[in-house]
Protein backbone atom coordinates (compact mmCIF):
# COMPACT_ATOMS: atom_id res chain seq x y z
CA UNK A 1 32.93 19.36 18.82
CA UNK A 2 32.56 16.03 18.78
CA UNK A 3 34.30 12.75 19.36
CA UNK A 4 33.63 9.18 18.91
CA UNK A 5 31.30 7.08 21.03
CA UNK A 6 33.72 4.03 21.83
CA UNK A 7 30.90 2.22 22.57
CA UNK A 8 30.29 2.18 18.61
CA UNK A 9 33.00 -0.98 19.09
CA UNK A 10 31.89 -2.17 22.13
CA UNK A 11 27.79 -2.76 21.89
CA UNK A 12 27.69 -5.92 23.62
CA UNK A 13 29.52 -4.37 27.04
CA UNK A 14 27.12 -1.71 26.72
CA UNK A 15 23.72 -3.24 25.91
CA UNK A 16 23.10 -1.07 23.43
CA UNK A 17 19.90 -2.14 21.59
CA UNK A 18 19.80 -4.63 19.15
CA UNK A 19 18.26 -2.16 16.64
CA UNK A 20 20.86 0.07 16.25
CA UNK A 21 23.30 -1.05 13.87
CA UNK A 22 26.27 1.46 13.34
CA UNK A 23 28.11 1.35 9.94
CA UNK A 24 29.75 4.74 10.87
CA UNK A 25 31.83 5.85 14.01
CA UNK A 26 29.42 8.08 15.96
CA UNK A 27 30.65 11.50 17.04
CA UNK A 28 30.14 12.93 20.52
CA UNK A 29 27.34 15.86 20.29
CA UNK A 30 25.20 17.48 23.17
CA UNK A 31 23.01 19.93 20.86
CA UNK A 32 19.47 21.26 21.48
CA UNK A 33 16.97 19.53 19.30
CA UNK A 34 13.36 19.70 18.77
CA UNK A 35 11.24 16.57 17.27
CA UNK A 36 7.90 16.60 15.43
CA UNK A 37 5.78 13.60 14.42
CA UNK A 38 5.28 14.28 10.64
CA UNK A 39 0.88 13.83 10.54
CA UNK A 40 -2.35 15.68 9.90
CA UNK A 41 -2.00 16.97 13.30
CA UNK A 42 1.18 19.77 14.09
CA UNK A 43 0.25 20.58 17.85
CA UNK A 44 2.21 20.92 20.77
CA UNK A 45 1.35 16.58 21.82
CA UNK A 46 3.65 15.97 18.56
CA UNK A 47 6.17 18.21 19.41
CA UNK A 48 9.13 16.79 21.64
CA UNK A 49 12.34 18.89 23.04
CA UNK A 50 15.60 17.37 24.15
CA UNK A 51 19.18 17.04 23.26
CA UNK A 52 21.36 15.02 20.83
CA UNK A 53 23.85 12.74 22.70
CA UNK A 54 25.62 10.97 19.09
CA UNK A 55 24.84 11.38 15.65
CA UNK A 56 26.29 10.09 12.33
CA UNK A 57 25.64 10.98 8.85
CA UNK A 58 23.11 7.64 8.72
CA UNK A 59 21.48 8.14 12.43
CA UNK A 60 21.46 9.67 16.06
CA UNK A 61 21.18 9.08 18.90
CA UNK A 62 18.77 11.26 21.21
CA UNK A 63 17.39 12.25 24.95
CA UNK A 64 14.47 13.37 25.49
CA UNK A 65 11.55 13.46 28.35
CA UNK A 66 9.54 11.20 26.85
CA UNK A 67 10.05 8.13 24.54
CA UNK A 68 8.89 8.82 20.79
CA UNK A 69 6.76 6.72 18.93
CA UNK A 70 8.56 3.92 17.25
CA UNK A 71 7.92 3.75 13.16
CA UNK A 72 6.99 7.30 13.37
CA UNK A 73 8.70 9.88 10.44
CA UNK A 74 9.53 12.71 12.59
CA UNK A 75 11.19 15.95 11.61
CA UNK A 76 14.34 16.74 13.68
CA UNK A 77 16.27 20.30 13.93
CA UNK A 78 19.29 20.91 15.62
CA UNK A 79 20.20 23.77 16.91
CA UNK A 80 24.00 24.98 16.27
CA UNK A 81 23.35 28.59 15.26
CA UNK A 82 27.21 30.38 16.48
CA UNK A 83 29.24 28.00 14.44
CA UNK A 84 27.11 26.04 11.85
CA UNK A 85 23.71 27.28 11.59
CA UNK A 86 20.81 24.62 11.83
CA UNK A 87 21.02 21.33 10.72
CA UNK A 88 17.28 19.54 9.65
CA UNK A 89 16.75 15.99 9.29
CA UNK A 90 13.68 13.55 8.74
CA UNK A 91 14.14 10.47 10.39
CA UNK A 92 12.44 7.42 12.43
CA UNK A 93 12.54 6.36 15.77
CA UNK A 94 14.04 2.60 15.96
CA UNK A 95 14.28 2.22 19.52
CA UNK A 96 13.45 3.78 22.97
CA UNK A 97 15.08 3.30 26.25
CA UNK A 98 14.04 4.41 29.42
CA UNK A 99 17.78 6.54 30.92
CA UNK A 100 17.37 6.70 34.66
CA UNK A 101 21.47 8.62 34.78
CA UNK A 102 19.30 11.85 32.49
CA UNK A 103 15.76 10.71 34.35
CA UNK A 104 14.59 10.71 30.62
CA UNK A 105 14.47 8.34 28.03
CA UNK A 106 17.10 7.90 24.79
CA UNK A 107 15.82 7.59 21.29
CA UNK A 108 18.11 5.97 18.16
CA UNK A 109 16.72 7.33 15.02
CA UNK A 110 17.57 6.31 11.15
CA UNK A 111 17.99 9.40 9.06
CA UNK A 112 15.57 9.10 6.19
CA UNK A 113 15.96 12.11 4.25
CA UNK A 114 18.55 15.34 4.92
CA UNK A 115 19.47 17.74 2.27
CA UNK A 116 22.50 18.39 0.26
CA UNK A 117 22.82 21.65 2.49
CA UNK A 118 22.30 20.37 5.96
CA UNK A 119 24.96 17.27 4.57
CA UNK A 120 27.37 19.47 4.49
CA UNK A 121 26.81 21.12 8.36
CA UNK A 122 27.03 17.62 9.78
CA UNK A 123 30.07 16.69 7.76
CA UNK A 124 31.60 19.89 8.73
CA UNK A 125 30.90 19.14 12.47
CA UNK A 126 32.64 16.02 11.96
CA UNK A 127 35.75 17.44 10.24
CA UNK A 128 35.76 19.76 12.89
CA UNK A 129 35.69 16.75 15.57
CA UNK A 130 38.96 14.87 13.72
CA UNK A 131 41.12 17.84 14.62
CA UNK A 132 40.03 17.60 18.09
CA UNK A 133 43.36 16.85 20.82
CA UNK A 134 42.54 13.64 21.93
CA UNK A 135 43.40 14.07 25.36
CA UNK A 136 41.09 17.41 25.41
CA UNK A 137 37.91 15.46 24.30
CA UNK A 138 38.34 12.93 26.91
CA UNK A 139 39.16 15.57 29.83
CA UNK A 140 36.00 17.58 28.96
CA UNK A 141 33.62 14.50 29.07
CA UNK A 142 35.71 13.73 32.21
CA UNK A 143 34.50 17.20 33.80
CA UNK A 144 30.91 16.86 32.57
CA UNK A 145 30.46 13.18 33.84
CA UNK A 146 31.35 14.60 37.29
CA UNK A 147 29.38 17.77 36.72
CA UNK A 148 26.39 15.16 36.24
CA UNK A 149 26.82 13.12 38.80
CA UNK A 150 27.18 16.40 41.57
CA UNK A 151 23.81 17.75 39.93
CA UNK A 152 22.37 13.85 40.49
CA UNK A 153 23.55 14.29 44.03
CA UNK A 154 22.50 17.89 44.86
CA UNK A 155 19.03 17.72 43.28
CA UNK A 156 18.27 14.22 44.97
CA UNK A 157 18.97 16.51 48.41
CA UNK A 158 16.97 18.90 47.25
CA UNK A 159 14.07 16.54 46.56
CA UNK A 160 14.67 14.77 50.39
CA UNK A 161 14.70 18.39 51.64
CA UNK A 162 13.85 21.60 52.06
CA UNK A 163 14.77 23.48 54.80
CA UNK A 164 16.94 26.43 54.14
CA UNK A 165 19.51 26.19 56.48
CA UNK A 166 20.21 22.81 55.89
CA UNK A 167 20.80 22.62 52.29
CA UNK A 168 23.47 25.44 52.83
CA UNK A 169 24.61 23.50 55.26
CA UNK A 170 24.61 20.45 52.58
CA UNK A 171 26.40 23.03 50.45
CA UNK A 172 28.78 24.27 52.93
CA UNK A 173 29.59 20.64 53.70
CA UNK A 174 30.30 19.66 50.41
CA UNK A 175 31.85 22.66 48.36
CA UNK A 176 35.53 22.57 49.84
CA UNK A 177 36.20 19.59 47.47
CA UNK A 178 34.15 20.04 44.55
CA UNK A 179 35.83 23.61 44.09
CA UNK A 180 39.15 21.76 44.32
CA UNK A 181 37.88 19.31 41.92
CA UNK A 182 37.15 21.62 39.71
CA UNK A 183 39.81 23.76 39.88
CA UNK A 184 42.40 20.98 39.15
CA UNK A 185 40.34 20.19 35.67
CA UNK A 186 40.25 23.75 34.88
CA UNK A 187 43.66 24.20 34.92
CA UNK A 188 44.47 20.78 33.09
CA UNK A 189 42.18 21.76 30.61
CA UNK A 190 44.40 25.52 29.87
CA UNK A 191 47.59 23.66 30.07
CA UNK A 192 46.03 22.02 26.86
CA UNK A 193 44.58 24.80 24.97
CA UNK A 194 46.58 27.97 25.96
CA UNK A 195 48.58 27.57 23.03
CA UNK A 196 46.24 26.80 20.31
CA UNK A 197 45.93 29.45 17.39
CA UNK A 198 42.89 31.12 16.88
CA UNK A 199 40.95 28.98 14.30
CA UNK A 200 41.84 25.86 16.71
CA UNK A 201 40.80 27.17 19.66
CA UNK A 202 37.44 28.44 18.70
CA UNK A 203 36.94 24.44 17.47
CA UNK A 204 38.14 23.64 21.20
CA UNK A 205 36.30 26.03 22.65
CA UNK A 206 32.77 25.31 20.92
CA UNK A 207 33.08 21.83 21.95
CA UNK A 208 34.05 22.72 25.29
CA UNK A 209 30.78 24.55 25.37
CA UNK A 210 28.73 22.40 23.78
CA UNK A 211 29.41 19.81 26.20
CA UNK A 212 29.53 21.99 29.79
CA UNK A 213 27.08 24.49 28.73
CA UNK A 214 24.05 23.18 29.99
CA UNK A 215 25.29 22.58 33.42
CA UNK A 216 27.66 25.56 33.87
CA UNK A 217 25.88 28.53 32.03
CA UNK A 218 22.04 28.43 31.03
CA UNK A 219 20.72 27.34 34.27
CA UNK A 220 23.81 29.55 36.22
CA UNK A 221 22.81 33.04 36.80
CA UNK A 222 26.29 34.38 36.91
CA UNK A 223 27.29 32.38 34.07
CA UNK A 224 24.71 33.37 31.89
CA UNK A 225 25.30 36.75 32.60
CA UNK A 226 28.80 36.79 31.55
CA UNK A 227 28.14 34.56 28.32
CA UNK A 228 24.74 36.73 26.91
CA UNK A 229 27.07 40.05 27.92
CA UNK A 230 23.44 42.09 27.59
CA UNK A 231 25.56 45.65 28.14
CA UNK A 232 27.74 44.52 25.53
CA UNK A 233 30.33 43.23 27.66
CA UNK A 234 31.48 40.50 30.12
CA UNK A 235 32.38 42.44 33.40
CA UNK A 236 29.86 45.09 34.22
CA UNK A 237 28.30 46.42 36.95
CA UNK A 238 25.51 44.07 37.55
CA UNK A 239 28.54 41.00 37.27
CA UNK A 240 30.50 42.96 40.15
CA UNK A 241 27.75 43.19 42.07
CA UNK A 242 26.81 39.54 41.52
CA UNK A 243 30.58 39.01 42.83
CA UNK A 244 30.43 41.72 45.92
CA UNK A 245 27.01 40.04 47.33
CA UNK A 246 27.10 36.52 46.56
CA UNK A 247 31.38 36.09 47.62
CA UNK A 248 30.84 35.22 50.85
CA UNK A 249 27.33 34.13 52.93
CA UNK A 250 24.78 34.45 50.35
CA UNK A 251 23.99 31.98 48.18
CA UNK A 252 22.23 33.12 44.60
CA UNK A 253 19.98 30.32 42.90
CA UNK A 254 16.88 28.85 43.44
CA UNK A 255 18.31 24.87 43.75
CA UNK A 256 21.15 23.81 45.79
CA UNK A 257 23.12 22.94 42.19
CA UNK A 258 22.86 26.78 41.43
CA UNK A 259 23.93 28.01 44.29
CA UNK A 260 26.80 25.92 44.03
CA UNK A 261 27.79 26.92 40.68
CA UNK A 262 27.49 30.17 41.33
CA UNK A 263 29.37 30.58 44.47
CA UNK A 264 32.30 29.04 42.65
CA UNK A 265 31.69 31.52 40.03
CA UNK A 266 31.91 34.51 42.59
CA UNK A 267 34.90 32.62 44.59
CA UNK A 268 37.42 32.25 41.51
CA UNK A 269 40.98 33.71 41.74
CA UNK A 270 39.44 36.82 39.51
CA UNK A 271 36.36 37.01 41.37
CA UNK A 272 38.40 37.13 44.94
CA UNK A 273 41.23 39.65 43.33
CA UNK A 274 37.90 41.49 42.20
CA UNK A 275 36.98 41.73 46.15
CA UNK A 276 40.87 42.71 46.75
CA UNK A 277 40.97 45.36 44.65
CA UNK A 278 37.53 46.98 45.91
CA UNK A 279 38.83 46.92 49.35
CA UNK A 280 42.40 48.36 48.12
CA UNK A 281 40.38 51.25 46.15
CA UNK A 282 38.35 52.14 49.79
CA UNK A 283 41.78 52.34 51.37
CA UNK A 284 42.74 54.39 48.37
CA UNK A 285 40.11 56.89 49.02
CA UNK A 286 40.45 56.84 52.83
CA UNK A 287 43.93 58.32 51.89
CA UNK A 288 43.22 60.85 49.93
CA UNK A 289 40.80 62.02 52.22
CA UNK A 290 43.76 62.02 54.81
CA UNK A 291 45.80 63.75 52.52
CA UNK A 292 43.28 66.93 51.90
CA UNK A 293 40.02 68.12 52.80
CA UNK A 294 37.74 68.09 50.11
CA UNK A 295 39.66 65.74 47.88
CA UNK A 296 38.52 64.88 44.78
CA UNK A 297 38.49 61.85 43.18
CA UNK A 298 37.56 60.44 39.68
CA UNK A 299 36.46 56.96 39.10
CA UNK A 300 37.00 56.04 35.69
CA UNK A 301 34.91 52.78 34.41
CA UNK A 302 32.95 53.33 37.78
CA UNK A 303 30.50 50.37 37.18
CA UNK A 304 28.52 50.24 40.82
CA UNK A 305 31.17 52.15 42.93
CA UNK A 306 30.97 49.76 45.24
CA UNK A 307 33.88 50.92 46.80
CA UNK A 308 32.42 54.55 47.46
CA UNK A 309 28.83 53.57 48.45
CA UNK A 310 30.26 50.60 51.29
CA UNK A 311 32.65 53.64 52.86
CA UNK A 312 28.96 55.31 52.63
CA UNK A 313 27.73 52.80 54.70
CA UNK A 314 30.03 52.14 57.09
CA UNK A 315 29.83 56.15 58.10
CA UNK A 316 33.96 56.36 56.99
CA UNK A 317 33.56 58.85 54.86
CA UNK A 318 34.20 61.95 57.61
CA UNK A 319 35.34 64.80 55.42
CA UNK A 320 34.04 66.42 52.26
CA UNK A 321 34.62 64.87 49.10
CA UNK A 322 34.61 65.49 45.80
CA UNK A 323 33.74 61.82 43.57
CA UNK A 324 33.36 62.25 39.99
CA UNK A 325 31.94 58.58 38.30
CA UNK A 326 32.90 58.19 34.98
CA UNK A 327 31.03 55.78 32.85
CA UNK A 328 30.17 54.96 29.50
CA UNK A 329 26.90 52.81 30.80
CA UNK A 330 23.92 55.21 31.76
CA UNK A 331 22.36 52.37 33.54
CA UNK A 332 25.91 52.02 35.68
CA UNK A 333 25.55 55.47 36.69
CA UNK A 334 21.79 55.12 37.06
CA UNK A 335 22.36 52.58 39.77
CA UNK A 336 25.08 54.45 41.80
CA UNK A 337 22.35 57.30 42.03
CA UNK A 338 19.92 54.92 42.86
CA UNK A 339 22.04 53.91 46.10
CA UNK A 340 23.14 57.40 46.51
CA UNK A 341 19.33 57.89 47.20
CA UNK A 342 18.93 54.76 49.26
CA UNK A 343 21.75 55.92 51.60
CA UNK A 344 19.64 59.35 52.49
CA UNK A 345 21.30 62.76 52.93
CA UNK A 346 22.59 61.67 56.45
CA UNK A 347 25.07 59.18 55.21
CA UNK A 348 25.71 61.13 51.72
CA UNK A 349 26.17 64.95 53.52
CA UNK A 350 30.28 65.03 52.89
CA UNK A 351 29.63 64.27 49.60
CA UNK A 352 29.09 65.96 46.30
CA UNK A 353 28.81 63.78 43.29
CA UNK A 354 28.84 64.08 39.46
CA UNK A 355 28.01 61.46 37.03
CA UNK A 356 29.42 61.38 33.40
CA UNK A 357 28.35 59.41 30.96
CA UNK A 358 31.32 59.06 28.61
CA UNK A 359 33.57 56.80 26.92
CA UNK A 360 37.22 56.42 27.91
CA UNK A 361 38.06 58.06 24.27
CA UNK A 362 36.77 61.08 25.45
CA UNK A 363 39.50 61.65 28.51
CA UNK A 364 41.73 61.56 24.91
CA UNK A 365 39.75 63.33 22.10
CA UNK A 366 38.04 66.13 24.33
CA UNK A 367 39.31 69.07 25.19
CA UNK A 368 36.68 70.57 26.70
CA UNK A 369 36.05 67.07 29.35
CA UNK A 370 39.74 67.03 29.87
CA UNK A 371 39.57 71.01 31.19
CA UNK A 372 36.24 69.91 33.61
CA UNK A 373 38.19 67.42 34.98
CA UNK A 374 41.74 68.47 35.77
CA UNK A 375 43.04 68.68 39.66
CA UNK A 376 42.14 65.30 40.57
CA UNK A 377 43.75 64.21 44.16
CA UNK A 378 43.27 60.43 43.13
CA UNK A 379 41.95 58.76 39.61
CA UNK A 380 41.66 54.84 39.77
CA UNK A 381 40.74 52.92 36.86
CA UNK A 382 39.67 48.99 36.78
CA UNK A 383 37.91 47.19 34.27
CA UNK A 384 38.97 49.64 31.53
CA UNK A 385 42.19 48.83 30.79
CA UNK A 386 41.88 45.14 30.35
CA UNK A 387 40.04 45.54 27.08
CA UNK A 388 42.27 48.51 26.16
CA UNK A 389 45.19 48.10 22.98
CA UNK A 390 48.56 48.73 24.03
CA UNK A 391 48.50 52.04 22.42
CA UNK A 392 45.05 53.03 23.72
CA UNK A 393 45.96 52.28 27.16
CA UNK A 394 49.25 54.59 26.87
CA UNK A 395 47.69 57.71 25.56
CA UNK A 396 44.85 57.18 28.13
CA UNK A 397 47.92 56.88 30.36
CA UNK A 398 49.21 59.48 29.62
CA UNK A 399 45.81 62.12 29.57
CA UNK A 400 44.75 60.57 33.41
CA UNK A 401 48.14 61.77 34.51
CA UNK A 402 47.56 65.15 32.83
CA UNK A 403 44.66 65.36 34.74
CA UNK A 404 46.11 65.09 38.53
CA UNK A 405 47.07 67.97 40.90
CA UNK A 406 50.42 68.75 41.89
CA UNK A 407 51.33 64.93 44.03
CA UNK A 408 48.06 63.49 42.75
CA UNK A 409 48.06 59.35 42.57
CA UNK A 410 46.92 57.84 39.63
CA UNK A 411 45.66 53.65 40.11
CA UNK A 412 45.62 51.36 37.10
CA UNK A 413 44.64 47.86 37.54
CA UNK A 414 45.25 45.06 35.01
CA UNK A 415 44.58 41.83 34.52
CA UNK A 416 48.40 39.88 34.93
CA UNK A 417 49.65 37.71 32.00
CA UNK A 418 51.37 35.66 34.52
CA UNK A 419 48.06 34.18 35.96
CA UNK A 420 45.97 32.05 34.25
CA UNK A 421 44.38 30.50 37.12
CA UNK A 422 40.66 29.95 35.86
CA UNK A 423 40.98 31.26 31.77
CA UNK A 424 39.40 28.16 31.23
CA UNK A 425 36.36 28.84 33.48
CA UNK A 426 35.55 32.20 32.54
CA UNK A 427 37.21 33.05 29.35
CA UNK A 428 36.56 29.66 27.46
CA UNK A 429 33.23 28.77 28.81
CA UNK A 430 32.00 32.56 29.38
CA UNK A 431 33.99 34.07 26.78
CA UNK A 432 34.55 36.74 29.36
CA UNK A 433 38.36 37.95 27.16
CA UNK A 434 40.54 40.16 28.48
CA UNK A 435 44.18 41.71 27.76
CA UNK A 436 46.89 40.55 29.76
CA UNK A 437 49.76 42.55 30.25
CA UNK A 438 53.11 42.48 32.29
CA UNK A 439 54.80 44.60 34.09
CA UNK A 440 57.43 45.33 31.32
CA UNK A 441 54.22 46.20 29.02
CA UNK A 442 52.57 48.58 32.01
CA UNK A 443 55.50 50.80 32.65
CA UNK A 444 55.71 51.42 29.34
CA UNK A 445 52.71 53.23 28.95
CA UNK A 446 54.65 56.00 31.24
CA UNK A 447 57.51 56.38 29.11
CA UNK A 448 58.51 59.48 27.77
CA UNK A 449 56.04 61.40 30.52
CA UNK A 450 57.70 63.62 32.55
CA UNK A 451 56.54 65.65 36.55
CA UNK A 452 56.50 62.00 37.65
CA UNK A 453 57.50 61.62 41.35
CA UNK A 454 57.16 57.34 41.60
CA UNK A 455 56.10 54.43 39.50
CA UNK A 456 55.63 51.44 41.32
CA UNK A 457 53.57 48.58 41.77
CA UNK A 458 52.10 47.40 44.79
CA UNK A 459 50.69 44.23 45.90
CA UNK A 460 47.57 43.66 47.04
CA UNK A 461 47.11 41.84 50.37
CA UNK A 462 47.16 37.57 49.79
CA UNK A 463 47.90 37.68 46.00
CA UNK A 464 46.12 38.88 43.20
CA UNK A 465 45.31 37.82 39.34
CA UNK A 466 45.59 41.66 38.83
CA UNK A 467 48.82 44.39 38.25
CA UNK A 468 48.68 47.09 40.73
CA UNK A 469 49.94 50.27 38.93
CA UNK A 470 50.43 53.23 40.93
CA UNK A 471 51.87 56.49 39.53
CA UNK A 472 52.19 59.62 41.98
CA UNK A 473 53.03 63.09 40.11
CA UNK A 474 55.05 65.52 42.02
């Protein structure tokens, strides 16, 4: 995840200091590093934390928040623990430049000493960068020169001012072509990579990150949540709630810059077909209440139930109902009780609840949870089957259909293969993978079932990036 610093052929246009002679092409590399001055003292004064910006096998190039001292030895480890592990280096500090574009300073450094074993990390970072697609490189530093510069502009507001309303007003002003901005890259940038095999695209994609990370995921709430996956997976139900509250009005972060970046996060084609589909499931509901009086209904990969406890809310919920949360996350379930409580017994009385802590293998393996659960009015499921195997999601097909009453609906959503709109924002930056399927590769999870009264698929109001699957038994 590298690529060459043209400037290594151009120092005179670009003033580089006259200290820093380069006998090798310098590869592109933003990597955390830490820096300390080798001396009787090791305290926290000779200790210095930045980033690498270029780095050869001979020296490197580095930014930091203050300038090092010059003829110093200083240690030097960089941080590339997913791909590479650590790479450690003693060096000294040639030169020092004040960088007013970083509001830091920039250190060259000649590598004095590295061993045989951290060698071979750098060259392999460099072997790496060679198979880099040219055009790929350059689009990425594209995207994080501009992601720089609306930082640069945000923070400097920031700094001028702080009155609420008028930094979401600065926001407001300003998002409408920024998003568009970034949409366009994001979508140049999976034209280019979308058909790279596996060992290619992880190369891609660790460059990708290595060069946006650190002003699209650590200091972006959302992001960060989706990347560190601390459930042990990308969409769960503190993500959809991050989605539900911060769509539309609400701004999460505490600078301007943050809250940008994370209301494009929550304003994505996924994130908006995620709002789509909630408000398609409390329409769902809403008929099956129509349709008998004390209906019941299973959620299946509940996460918050968001579309339960905002019928709650908005007193819509007028008949009894039976709602059965199925979940494989205690802390999921935890929180729907938690707002069950919230809501008081006023809002809650037409309901009766039951939360299960399972895995979806159980609706196949047990008996005994299949039998508790049969004569369901209306089963949904979203956010299960994306991660599901073809055969996994036909047997589980197949048992959530076994489970419905006589002209009970059963709701399968899935992420399409025929958008891609945004892979490149939240599946190669977040890493947030999913399976997409078509609509050939849906209905064939039915096959071979029989009491089946209609297989269709609906569309959701204004487009989705999901399939809508409905199945009604007769």
């Amino acid at each position: 995840m590298i690529r060459p610093d043209e400037s290594a052929r151009k120092d005179k246009k670009t003033n580089l200091p006259p200290e820093e002679k380069r006998g090798l092409p310098r590869i592109k590399a933003v990597l955390p590093a830490r820096v300390t001055i080798n001396g009787p003292a090791d305290d926290e004064t000779n200790c210095f934390s930045g980033k690498t910006v270029d780095l050869h096998e001979k020296g490197l190039r580095l930014s930091l928040d203050k300038p090092l001292p010059l003829s110093s030895s200083v240690n030097i480890l960089i941080s590339h623990p997913r791909r590479y592990g650590d790479l450690l280096a003693e060096a000294s500090p040639i030169w020092n430049r004040l960088c007013p574009a970083e509001r830091g300073f920039q250190t060259g450094l000649r590598v004095l000493k590295i061993k045989d074993v951290y060698l071979g990390v750098l060259k392999k970072i460099i072997e790496d960068y060679k198979s880099l697609e040219e055009k790929f490189a350059l689009l990425v530093e594209n995207i994080r020169g501009d992601l720089l510069g609306i930082k640069r502009m945000f923070d400097d507001f920031d700094r001028e001012d702080n009155e609420e309303k008028r930094r979401i007003d600065f926001i407001e002003a300003n998002k409408p072509g920024i998003f568009g901005q970034l949409d366009e890259y994001f979508r140049r940038v999976w034209d280019i990579i979308k058909d790279f095999g596996k060992d290619r695209y992880a190369v891609h994609q660790d460059y990708y990150q290595q060069l946006l990370g650190e002003l699209l995921l650590d200091p972006i709430e959302t992001n960060r949540h989706v990347y560190r996956k601390p459930l042990g997976y990308s969409g769960d139900y503190t993500m959809m709630n991050y989605i539900y509250d911060y769509h539309r009005g609400r701004y999460l972060g505490g600078s301007s810059y943050e809250r940008l970046i994370n209301n494009y996060t929550c304003n994505i084609p996924i994130a908006c077909s995620n709002i789509k589909r909630k408000n398609f499931l409390k329409e769902s509901i809403l008929r099956a209440l129509k349709r008998k009086n004390g209906a019941r209904v299973l959620s299946v990969g509940s996460g918050s139930a968001r579309e339960l406890t905002e019928l709650l809310k908005e007193n819509r919920i007028t008949a009894p109902l039976i709602f059965k949360c199925l979940d494989p996350e205690r802390l999921a379930l935890d929180h729907i009780a938690s707002t069950m409580q919230e809501l008081g017994p006023l809002k809650t009385r037409m309901l009766s609840m039951e939360y299960i802590c399972r895995n979806v293998t159980s609706l196949i393996r047990d008996k005994g949870l299949k039998e508790r659960l049969r004569g369901q009015n209306l089963i949904y499921a979203f956010g299960i089957f994306d991660y599901l195997s073809d055969r996994i999601a036909a047997k589980l097909t197949e048992e959530l259909i076994h489970l419905l009453d006589d002209k009970g609906v059963l709701v399968i959503f899935n992420i399409s293969a025929d958008e891609d709109s945004g892979r490149a924002y939240y599946e190669l930056l977040g890493e947030w993978n999913m399976l997409h399927w078509t609509k050939e590769q849906m209905l064939a999870w039915t096959d071979g079932i029989r009491g089946l009264a209609e297989i269709k698929f609906e569309e959701l109001a204004g487009g989705s990036n999901y399939l809508c699957l409905i199945i009604t038994k007769k």
